[in-house]
C-alpha atoms as a PDB file:
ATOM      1  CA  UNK A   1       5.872 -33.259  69.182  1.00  0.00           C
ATOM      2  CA  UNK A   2       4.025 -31.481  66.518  1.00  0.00           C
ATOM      3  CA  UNK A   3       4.819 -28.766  64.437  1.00  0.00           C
ATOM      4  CA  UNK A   4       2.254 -26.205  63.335  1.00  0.00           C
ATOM      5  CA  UNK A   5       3.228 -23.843  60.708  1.00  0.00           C
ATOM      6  CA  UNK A   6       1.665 -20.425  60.815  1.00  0.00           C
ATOM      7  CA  UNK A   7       0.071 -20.247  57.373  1.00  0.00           C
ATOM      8  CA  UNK A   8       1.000 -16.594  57.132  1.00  0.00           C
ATOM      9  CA  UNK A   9       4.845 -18.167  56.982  1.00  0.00           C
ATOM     10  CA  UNK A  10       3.911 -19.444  53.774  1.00  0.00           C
ATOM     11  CA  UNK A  11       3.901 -18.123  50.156  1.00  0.00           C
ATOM     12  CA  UNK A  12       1.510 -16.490  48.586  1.00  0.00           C
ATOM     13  CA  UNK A  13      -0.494 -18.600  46.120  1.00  0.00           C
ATOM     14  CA  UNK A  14       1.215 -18.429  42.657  1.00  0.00           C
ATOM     15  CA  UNK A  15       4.388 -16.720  43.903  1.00  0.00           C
ATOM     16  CA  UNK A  16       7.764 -17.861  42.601  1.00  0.00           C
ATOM     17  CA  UNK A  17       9.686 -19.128  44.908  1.00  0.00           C
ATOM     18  CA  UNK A  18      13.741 -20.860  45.385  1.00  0.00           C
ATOM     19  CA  UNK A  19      13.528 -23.658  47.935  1.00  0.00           C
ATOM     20  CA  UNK A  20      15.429 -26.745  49.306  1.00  0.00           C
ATOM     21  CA  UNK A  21      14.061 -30.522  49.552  1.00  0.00           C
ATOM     22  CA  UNK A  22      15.092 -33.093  52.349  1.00  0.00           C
ATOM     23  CA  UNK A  23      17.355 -35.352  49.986  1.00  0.00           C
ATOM     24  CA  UNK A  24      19.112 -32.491  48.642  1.00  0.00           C
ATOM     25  CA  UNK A  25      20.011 -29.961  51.089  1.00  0.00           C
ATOM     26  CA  UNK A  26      23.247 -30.874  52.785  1.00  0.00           C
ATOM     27  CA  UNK A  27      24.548 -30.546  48.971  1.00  0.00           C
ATOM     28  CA  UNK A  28      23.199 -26.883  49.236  1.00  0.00           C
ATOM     29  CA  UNK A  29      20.298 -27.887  46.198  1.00  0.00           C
ATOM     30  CA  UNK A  30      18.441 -25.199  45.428  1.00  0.00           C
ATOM     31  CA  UNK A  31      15.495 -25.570  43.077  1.00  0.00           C
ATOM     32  CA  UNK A  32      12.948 -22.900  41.640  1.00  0.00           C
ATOM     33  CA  UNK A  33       9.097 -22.920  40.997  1.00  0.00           C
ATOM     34  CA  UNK A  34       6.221 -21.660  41.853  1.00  0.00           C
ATOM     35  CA  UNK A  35       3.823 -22.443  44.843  1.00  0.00           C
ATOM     36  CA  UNK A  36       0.340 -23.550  44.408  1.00  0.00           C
ATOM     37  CA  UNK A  37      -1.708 -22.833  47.516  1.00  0.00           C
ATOM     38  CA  UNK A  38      -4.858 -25.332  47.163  1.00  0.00           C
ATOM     39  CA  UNK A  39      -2.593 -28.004  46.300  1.00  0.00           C
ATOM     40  CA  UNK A  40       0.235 -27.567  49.132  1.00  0.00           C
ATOM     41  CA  UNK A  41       3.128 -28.010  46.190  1.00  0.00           C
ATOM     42  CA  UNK A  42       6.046 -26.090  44.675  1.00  0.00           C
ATOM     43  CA  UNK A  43       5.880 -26.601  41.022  1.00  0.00           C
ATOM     44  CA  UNK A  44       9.185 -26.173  39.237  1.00  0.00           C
ATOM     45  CA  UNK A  45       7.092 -27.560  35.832  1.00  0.00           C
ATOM     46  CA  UNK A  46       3.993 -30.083  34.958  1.00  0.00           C
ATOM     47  CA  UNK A  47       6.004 -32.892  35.700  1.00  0.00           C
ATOM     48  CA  UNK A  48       8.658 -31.984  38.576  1.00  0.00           C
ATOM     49  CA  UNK A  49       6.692 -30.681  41.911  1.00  0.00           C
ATOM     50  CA  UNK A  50       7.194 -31.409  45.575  1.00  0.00           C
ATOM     51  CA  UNK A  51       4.851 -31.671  48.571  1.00  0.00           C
ATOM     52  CA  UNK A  52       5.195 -28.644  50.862  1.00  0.00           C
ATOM     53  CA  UNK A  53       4.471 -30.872  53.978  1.00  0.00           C
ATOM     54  CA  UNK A  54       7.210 -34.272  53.427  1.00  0.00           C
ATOM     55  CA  UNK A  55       9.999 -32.323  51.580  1.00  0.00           C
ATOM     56  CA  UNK A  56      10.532 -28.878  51.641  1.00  0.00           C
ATOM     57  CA  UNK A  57      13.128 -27.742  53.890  1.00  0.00           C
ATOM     58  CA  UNK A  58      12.898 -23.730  53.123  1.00  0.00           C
ATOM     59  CA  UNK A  59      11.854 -21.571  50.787  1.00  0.00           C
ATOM     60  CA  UNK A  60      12.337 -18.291  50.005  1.00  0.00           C
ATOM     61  CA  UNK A  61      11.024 -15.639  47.770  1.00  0.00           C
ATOM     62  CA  UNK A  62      11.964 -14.392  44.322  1.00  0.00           C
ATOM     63  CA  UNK A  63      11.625 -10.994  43.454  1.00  0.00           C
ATOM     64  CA  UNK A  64       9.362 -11.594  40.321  1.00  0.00           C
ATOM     65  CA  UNK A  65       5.595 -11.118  39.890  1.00  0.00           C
ATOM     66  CA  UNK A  66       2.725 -13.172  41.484  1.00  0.00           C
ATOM     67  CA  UNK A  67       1.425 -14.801  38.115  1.00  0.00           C
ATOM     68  CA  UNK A  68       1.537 -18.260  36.199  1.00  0.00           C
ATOM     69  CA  UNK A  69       4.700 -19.928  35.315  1.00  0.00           C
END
């Protein structure tokens, strides 16, 4: 089975966002970044990011502006 994720589901480019990754969720992980639309990634910083399509679990906004980190 495949599963399609309705791009309007996802963040806006540059928004900050909280979100979960695979290896970390049952221990209730939550990290914080920002998500960079061309690149499919949540950045947390220039050397910590995760790919939106092998281990994000959710995400959810933060009230904050749209804008660089």
């Amino acid at each position: 089975m495949e599963i399609k994720l309705d791009q309007n589901s996802l963040p806006a480019d540059q928004q900050h966002i909280r979100f979960q990754i695979v290896l970390q969720e049952l221990h209730g992980i939550w990290h914080e970044g920002i998500y960079i639309a061309d690149e499919d990634i949540f950045k947390v910083n220039d050397d910590v990011w995760y790919d939106l399509w092998s281990e994000i679990v959710r995400w959810e906004p933060i009230n904050r502006e749209i804008g660089t980190h």
